[in-house]
Structure formats: structure tokens, C-alpha cells
Protein backbone atom coordinates (compact mmCIF):
# COMPACT_ATOMS: atom_id res chain seq x y z
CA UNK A 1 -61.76 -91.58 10.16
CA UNK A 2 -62.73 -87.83 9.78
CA UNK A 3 -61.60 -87.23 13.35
CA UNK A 4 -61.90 -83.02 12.36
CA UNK A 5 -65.35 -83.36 11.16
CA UNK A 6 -64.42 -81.60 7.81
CA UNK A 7 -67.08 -83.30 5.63
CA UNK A 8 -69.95 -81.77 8.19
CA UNK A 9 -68.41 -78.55 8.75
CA UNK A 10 -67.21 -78.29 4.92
CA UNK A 11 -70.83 -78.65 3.30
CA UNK A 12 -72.68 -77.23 6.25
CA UNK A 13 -71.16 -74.02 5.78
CA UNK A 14 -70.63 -72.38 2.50
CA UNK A 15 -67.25 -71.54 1.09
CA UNK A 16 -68.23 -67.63 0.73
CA UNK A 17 -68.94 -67.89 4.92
CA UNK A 18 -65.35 -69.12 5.41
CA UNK A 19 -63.75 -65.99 3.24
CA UNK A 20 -66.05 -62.99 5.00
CA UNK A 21 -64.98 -64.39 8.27
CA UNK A 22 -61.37 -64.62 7.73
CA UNK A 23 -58.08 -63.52 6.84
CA UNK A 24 -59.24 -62.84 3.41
CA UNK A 25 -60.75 -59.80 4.13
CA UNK A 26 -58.56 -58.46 7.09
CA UNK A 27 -54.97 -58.25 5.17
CA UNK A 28 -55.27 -59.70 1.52
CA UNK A 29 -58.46 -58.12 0.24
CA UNK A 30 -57.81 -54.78 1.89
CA UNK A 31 -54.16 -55.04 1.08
CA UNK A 32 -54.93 -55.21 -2.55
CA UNK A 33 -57.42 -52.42 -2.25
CA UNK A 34 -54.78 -50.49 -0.76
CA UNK A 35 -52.30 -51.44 -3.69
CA UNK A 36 -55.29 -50.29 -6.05
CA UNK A 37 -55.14 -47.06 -4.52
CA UNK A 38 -51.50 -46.56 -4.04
CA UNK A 39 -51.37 -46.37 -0.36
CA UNK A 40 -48.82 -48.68 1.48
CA UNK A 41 -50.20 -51.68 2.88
CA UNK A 42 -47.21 -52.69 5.31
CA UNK A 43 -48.05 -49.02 6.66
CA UNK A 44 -51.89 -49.83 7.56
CA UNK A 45 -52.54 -50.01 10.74
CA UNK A 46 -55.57 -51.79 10.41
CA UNK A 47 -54.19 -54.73 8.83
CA UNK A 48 -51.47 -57.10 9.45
CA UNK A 49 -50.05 -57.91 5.35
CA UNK A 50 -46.70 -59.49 5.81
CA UNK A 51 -46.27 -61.13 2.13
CA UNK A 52 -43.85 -59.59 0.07
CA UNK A 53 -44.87 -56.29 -1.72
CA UNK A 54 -44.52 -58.48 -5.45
CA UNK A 55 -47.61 -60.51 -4.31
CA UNK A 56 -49.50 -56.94 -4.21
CA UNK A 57 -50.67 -57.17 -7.97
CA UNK A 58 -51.98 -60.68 -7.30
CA UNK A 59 -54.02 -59.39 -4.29
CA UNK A 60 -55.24 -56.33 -6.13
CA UNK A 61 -56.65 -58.36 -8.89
CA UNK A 62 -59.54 -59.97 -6.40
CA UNK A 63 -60.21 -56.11 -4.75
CA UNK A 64 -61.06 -55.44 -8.37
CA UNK A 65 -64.64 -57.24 -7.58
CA UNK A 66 -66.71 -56.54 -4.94
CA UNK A 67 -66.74 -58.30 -1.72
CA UNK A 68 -68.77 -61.28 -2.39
CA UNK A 69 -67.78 -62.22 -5.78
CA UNK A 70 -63.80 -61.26 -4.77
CA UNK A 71 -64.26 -64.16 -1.80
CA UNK A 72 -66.46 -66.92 -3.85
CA UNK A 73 -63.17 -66.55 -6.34
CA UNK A 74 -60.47 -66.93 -4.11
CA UNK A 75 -61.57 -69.79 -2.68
CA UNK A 76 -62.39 -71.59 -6.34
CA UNK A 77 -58.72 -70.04 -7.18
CA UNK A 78 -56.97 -71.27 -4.63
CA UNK A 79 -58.57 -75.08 -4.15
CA UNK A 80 -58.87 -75.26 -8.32
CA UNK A 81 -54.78 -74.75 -8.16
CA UNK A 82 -54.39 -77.81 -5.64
CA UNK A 83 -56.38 -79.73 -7.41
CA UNK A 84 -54.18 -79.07 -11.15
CA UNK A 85 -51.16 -79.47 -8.34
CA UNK A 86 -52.61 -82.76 -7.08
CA UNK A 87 -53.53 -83.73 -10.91
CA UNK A 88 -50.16 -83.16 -12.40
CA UNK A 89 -48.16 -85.10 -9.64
CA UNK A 90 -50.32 -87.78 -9.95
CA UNK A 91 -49.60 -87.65 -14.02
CA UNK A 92 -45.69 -88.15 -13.28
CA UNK A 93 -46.71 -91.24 -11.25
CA UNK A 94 -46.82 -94.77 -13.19
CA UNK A 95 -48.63 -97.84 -13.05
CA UNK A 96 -50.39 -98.83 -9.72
CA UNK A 97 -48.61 -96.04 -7.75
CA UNK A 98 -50.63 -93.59 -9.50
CA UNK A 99 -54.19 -94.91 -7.88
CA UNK A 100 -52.88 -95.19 -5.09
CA UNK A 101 -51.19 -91.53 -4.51
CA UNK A 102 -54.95 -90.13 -5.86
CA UNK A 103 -56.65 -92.06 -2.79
CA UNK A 104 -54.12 -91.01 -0.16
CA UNK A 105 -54.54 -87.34 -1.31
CA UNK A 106 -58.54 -87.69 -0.59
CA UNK A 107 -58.17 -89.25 2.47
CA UNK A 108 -55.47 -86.78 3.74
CA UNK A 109 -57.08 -83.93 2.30
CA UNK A 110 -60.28 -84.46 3.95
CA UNK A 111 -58.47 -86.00 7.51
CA UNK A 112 -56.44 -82.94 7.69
CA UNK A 113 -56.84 -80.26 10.17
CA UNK A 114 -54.93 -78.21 8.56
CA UNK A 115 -56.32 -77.64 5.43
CA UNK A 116 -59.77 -77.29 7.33
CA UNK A 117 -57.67 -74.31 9.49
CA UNK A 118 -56.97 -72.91 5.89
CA UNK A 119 -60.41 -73.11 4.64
CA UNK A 120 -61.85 -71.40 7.54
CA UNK A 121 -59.57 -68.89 7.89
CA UNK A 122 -58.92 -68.49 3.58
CA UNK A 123 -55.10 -68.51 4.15
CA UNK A 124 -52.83 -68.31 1.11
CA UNK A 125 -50.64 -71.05 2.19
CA UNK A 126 -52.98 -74.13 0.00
CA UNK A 127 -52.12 -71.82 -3.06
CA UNK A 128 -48.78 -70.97 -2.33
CA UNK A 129 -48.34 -75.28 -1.50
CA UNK A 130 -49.85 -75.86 -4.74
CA UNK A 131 -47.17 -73.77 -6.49
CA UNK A 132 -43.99 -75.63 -4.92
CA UNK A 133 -45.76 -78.76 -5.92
CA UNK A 134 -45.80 -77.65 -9.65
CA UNK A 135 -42.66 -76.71 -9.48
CA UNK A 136 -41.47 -80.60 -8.08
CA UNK A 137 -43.53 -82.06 -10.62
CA UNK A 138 -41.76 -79.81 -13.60
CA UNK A 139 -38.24 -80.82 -12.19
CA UNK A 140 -39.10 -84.48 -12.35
CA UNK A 141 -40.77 -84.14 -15.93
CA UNK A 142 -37.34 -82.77 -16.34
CA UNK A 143 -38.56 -78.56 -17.15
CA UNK A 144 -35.82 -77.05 -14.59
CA UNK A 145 -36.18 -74.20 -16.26
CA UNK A 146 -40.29 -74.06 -15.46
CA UNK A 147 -39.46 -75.45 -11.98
CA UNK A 148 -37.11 -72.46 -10.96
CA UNK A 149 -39.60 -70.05 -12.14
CA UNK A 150 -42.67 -71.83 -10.21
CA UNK A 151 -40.45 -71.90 -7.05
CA UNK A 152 -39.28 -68.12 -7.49
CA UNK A 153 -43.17 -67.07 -8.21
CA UNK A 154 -43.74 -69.27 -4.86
CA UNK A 155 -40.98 -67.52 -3.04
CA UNK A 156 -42.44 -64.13 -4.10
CA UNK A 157 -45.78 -64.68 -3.15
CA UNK A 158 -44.64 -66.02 0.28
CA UNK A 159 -41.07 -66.16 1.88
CA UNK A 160 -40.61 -69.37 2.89
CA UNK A 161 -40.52 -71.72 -0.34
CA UNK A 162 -36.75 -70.22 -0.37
CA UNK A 163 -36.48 -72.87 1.84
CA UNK A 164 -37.03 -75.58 -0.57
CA UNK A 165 -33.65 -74.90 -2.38
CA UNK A 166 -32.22 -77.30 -0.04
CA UNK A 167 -33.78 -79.63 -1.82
CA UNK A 168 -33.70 -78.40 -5.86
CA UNK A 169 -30.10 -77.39 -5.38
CA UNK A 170 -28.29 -78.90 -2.13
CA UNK A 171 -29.44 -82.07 -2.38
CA UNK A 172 -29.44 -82.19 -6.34
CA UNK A 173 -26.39 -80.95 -6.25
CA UNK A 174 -27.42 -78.60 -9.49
CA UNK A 175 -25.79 -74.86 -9.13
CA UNK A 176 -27.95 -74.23 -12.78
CA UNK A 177 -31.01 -74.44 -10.82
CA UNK A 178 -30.20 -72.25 -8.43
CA UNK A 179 -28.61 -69.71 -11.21
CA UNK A 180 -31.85 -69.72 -13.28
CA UNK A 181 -33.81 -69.00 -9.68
CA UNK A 182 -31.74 -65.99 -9.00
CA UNK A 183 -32.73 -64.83 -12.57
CA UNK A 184 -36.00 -65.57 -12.44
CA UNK A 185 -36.55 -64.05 -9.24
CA UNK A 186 -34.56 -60.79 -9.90
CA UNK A 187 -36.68 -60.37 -13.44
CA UNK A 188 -40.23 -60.90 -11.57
CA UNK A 189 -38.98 -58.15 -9.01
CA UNK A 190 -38.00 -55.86 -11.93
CA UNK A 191 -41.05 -56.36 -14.01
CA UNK A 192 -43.19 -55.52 -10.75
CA UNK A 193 -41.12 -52.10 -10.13
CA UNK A 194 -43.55 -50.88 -12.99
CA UNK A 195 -46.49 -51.18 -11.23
CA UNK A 196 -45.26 -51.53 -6.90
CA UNK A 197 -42.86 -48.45 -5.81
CA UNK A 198 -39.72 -49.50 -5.09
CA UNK A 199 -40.01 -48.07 -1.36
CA UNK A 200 -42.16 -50.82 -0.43
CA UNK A 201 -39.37 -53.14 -1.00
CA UNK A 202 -37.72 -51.08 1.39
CA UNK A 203 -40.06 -50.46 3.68
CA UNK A 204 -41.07 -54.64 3.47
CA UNK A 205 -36.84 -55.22 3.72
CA UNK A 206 -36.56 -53.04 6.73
CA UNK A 207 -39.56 -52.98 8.99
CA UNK A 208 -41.58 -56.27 8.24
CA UNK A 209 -38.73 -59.05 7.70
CA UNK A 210 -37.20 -58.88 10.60
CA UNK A 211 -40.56 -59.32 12.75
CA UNK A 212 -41.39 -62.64 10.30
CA UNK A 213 -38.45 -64.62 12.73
CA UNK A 214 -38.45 -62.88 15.81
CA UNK A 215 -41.76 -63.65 17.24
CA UNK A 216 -41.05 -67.69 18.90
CA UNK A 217 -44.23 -67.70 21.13
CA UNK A 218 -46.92 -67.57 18.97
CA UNK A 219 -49.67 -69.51 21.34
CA UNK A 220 -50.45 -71.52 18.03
CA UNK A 221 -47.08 -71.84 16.58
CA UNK A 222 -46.12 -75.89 16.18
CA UNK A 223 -42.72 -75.03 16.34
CA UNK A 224 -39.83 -76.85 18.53
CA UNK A 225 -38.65 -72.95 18.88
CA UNK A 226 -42.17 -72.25 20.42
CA UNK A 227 -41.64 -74.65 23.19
CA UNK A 228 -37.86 -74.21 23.94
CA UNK A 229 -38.67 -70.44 24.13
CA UNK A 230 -40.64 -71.24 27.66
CA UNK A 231 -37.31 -72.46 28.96
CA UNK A 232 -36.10 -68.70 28.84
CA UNK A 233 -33.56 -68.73 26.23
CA UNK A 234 -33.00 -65.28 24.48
CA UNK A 235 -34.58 -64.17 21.38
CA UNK A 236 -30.91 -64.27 19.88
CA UNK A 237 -30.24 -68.14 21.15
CA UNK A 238 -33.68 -69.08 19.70
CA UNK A 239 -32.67 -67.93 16.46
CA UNK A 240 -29.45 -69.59 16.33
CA UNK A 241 -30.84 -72.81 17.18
CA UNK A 242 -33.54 -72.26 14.34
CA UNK A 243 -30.87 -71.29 11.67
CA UNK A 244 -28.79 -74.29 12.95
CA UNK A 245 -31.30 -76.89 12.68
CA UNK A 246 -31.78 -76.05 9.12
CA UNK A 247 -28.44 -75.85 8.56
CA UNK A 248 -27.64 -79.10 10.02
CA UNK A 249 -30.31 -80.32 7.52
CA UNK A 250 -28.79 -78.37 4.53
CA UNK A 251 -25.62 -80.65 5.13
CA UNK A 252 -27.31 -83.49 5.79
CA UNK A 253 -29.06 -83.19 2.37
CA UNK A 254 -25.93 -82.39 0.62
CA UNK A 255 -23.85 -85.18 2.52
CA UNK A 256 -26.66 -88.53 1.74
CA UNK A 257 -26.39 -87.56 -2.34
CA UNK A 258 -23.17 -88.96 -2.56
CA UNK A 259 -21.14 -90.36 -5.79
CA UNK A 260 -22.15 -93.45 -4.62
CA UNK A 261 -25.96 -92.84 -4.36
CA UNK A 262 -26.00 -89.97 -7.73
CA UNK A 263 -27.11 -92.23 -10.26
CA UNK A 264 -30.19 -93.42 -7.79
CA UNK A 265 -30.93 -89.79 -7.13
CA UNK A 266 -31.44 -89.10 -10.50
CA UNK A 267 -34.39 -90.88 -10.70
CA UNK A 268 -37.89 -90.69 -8.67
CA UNK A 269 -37.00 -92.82 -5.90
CA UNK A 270 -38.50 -93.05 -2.25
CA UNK A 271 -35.24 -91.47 -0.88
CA UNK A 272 -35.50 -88.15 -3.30
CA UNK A 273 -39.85 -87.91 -2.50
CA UNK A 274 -38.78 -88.30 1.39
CA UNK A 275 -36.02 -85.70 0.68
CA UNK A 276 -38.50 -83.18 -0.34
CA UNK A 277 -40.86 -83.91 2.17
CA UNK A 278 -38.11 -84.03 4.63
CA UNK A 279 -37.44 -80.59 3.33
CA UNK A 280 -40.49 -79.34 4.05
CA UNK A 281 -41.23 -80.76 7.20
CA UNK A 282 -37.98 -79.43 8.93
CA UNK A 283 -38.75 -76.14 7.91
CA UNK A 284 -42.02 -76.23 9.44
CA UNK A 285 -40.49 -77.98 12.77
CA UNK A 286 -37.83 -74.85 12.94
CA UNK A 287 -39.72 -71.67 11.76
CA UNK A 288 -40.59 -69.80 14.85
CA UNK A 289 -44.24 -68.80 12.36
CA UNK A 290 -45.47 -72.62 11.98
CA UNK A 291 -48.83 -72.23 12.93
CA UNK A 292 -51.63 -74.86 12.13
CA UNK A 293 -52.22 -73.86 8.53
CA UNK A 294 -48.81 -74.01 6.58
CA UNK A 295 -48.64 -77.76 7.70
CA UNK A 296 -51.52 -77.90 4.69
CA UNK A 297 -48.08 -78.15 2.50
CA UNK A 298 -47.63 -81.55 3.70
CA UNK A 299 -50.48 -83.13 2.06
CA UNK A 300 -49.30 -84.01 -1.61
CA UNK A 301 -45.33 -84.57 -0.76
CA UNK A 302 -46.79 -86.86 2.20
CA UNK A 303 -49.27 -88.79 -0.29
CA UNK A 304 -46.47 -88.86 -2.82
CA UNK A 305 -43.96 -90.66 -0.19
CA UNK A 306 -46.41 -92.69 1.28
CA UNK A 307 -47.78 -93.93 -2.12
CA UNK A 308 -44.39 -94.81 -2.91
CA UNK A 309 -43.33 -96.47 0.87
CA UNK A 310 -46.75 -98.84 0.17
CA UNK A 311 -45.13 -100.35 -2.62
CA UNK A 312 -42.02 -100.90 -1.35
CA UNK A 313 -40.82 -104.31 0.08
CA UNK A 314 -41.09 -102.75 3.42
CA UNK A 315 -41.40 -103.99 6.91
CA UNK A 316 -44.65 -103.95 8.77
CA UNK A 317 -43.16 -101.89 11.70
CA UNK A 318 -42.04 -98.83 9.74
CA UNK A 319 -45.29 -98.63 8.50
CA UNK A 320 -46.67 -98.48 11.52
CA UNK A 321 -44.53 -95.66 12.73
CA UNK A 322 -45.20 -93.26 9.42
CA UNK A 323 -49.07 -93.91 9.89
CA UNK A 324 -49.18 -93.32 13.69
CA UNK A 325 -47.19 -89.96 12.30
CA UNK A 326 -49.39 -89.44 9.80
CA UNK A 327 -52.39 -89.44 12.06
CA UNK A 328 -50.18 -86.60 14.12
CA UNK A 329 -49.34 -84.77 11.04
CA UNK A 330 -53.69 -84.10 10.29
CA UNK A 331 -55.03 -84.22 13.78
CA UNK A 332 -56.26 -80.89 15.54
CA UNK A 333 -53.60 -79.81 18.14
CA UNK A 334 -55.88 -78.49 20.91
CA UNK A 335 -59.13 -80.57 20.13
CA UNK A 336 -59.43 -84.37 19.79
CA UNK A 337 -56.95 -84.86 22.67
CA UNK A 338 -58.68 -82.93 24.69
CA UNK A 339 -61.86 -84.78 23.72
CA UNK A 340 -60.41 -87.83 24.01
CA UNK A 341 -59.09 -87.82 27.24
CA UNK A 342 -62.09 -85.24 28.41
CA UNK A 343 -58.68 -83.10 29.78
CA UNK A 344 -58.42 -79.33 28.44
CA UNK A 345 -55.00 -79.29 30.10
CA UNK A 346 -53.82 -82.25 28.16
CA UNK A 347 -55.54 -80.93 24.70
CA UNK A 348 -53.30 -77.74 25.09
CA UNK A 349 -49.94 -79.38 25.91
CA UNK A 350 -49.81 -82.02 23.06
CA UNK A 351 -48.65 -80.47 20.26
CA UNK A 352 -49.87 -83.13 17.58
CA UNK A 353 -48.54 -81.86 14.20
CA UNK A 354 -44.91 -81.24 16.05
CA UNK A 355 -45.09 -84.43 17.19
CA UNK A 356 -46.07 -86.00 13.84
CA UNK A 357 -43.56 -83.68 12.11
CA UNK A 358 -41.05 -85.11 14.31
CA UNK A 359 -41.80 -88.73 13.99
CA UNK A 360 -41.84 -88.58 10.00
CA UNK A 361 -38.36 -86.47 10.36
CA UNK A 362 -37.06 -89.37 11.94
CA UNK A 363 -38.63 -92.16 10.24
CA UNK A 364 -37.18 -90.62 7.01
CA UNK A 365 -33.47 -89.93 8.48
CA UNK A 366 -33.58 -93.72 8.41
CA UNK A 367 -34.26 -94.47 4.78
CA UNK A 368 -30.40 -92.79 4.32
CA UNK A 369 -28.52 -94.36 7.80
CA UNK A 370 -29.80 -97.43 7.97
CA UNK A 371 -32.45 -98.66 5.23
CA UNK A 372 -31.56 -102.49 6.00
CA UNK A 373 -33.97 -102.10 9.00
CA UNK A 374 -36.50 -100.63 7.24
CA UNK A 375 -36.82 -102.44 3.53
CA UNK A 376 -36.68 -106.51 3.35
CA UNK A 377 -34.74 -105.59 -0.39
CA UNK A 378 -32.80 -102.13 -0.46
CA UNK A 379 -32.08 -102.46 -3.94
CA UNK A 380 -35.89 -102.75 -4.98
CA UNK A 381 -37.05 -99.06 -3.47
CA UNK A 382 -34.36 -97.54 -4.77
CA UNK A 383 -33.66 -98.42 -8.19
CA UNK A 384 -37.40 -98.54 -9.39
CA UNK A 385 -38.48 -95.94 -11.80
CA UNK A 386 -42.58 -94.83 -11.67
């Protein structure tokens, strides 16, 4: 079932090896150091630091060690914070649902090829995953106020967690949330103009944003953008289909929590776990920067839904389809094809995780349309509480 030979590749090779080869040390180490020393990162030509400037402190606390002892602690930092993420969505789970959810996240943790392309490469997008996922699990322990905070220290460590406010405010339908976001996000960025000069933000606002969403053929990218950008459309028409497809979703989220369905919503149900995963996943499928590794955000909200759909008085054949996706979702886009089928050509043209992101889109676009085909008993999914 390992398909990515993680288990071999994971113990063979030590988690300091992973960090000294990586992206670690070539923009978040040496970004900090240059924090440390008050020199502008985004201005480095050496390095390629594109997180925003309030994530500088963070970075500058590791360049405080040396080297070796900076790298063994990022990785413990950033796998210790998906396991408390993993740990306290599992604790908002009851009764059998809860075992279950814990085995799905081992066996998609160490299935996915994306969290191996994070490992080896020391990415930041397993932490910054980890943080969304505490901030879902304080909104349904019912914290909002600890949830918007989480989501705006997610948003300022990386960009796209902004994203997610389809879900915590669109589709919940809760303007508070998004009030007490704004607030916490403005008083993060204050508190850090004590120790980050304010021209970074400038410099970060004007020179590096704009580059984050105009670059739509990244060879790696799993992005529908990627591929419709070898059709020739302009930079400016592959934008505008990017900010439409998420803006089609943002409706679409905001049109399925109806009067009728708000009382259902309220609660932890399959269709508000798919929403968020749903959330997630079109993001992914529309950013023009969805390279292997940020899929690694999909493994808890994917264990969480799935957990849930195994429970359900479901029909075999949906099933099916989610676990065929899943097997998409954590497969290695330009490797076990190719092996497969002993074709390079066809490893490089099947773009797995798009594929899989696509088929769970779907699949989860019918839990809201037409959930007759898909449960034997709507009522039973939808009105149980874990």
C-alpha cells in the first residue's frame, strides 16, 4: 500500500539530511538570518522568501541556532504541530468515529506523496496545515474567537489560508468571524511593526504579491490553470478563470447553507467536514502555485470526511469513487505511472493529485445536489452529532 516508499526512504535517511538539502536552508533559514541582521530578505538575491514579512520573527527564531541544531528543530516543530493538529481533531470526534479518523490519518500520512515532497524538501506548508486544522477544531469546540486568531496567524505565516474564509464565514454565514479575523490580523501586523520595518510590508505588497499569481506554468504546479495555460490563453484570461472558479465556489458555499439546511449546519455533519475539505481542495485545483507539497493540507480534512462517509448509510459505489480519488489525491504525479506502465511520457502527462482533487470536488458537489444517490437514508448523515 506504500506505493511512495515513504517508510524506506523515511527511516533510511535521517530527518536532519532532509532539512540541509532543502528549502530550509535556501529561503527560511537564511531569511531569518537576514531578519536577525536587519537586511531585507525579499531583496536577496540569493534566495527566493515569498512568505509574508510577519512570518520573519518566526524564521529568525531557528537562525538563532546553528545549522544543525536550527534543522533537527524544525523538523520536530513542524511534524510535533501535526501531530497536536491530528490529536485535537481526533478529540472533537465521538464514539467509533474517533478510531477510525486516527487510522485513516496513519495510513494517509504515510501513503501520501505529498507529505514525503514536504519532508524532503522541509516546506512550511505541514505547519502552516496544522494551524488551519486547529483553527477548525476550535470553531467546532465552539472557541470562534481562538479559531479567527489561528486562521489569521495561518494567513500571516502563509497567504493562502485567506482562502479558507469561504468556509468560516461564507458558508457559516457568521460576519463575527470574519470581524474578529480582521482584528486579529490587523493587531498581529501592528505588534510585528516593533520588531519588522514597515517598508517590508511595502516592499512584500508591491514587488512579491503580484509574482505569487502570475506565474501559471510552473512544470510542477497541479493546477487546472497550469494545463489550460498550454492552450495559449493570456496571463490576464488565466487569472480570471482562477478568480472565477473560486468565486463560483464562494457562491456555491453560500447558496447550499440555506434556511432550510441552517439548523443541520450547525452541527458536525458530513456536509460541513466535505465543505471544508471542499474548500481546500478548490483552492488547490485553482491556484496557479499548487505544486506537490501544499496538497499535504489534505490529509486531516480528508481523514476527517472519510471517517465520517464510512459511517454513513452509504452506497457501495460512492465509496468507490472517493477511494479511487483518494488513491489520486497521495500518489506521486510523475512516478508510479510511469512505473506502472514502464512509459516516461505517460508518467509526465497524468497529473494524479489534479485528477484526485477533481474527482473528490465532484464526489462532494453531490452530497448538496443530489444526496438520494449517494446515502440509502439522507436523514441519518446529516442529523447525527459525533
Amino acid at each position: 500500500m506504500f506505493w511512495n516508499f515513504w517508510l524506506s526512504l523515511f527511516f533510511a535517511t535521517s530527518l536532519f539530511l532532509f532539512a540541509t538539502t532543502s528549502d530550509f536552508l535556501a529561503n527560511f533559514y537564511t531569511a531569518g538570518q537576514s531578519w536577525l541582521s536587519q537586511a531585507n530578505p525579499y531583496a536577496n538575491s540569493s534566495i527566493v522568501f515569498v512568505y509574508p514579512p510577519t512570518s520573519l520573527p518566526f524564521f529568525g527564531f531557528f537562525a538563532l541556532f546553528n545549522f544543525e541544531t536550527a534543522a533537527s528543530l524544525w523538523t520536530v516543530t513542524y511534524f510535533s504541530l501535526f501531530v497536536i493538529a491530528g490529536a485535537a481533531l481526533a478529540y472533537t470526534i465521538k464514539g467509533e468515529g474517533r478510531s477510525l479518523f486516527l487510522c485513516l490519518t496513519v495510513l494517509l500520512f504515510f501513503s501520501s506523496y505529498p507529505i514525503l515532497a514536504v519532508v524532503e524538501l522541509s516546506q512550511a506548508d505541514l505547519l502552516v496545515a496544522s494551524i488551519t486544522i486547529l483553527a477548525l477544531v476550535a470553531e467546532r469546540l465552539q472557541r470562534r474567537y481562538l479559531s479567527a486568531f489561528l486562521l489569521a496567524l495561518a494567513v500571516l505565516l502563509k497567504m493562502d489560508p485567506v482562502f479558507l474564509l469561504i468556509y468560516f464565514v461564507i458558508f457559516r454565514r457568521d460576519l463575527k468571524y470574519l470581524a474578529r479575523f480582521i482584528v486579529f490580523l490587523a493587531g498581529l501586523v501592528g505588534v510585528s511593526l516593533f520588531i519588522v520595518p514597515i517598508q517590508w510590508y511595502w516592499y512584500y505588497i508591491v514587488k512579491v504579491v503580484p509574482t505569487l499569481y502570475s506565474q501559471y506554468s510552473l512544470e510542477s504546479s497541479e493546477s487546472i490553470v497550469r494545463f489550460l495555460s498550454y492552450l495559449g490563453l493570456s496571463k490576464a484570461e488565466l487569472q480570471a478563470i482562477s478568480m472565477l472558479g473560486v468565486g463560483v465556489f464562494a457562491l456555491f458555499a453560500f447558496y447550499v447553507n440555506s434556511n432550510r439546511w441552517k439548523n443541520c449546519f450547525a452541527k458536525k455533519t458530513i456536509r460541513a467536514e466535505a465543505m471544508f475539505l471542499m474548500n481546500g481542495l478548490v483552492i488547490l485545483f485553482f491556484s496557479p502555485r499548487s505544486l506537490i507539497y501544499p496538497y499535504a493540507w489534505g490529509v486531516l480534512p480528508l481523514a476527517l470526511f472519510l471517517s465520517s462517509l464510512m459511517l454513513a448509510d452509504c452506497r457501495a459505489t460512492y465509496l468507490l469513487l472517493v477511494g479511487i480519488a483518494g488513491v489520486l489525491l497521495s500518489s506521486q504525479p510523475t512516478g508510479w505511472t510511469g512505473y506502472f506502465l514502464n512509459s516516461y511520457f505517460v508518467s509526465m502527462v497524468v497529473p494524479t493529485l489534479m485528477i484526485g482533487n477533481l474527482m473528490f470536488i465532484i464526489s462532494m458537489i453531490l452530497i448538496y445536489v443530489c444526496p438520494n444517490t449517494i446515502f440509502h437514508s439522507v436523514k441519518k448523515p446529516f442529523d447525527r452529532r459525533k
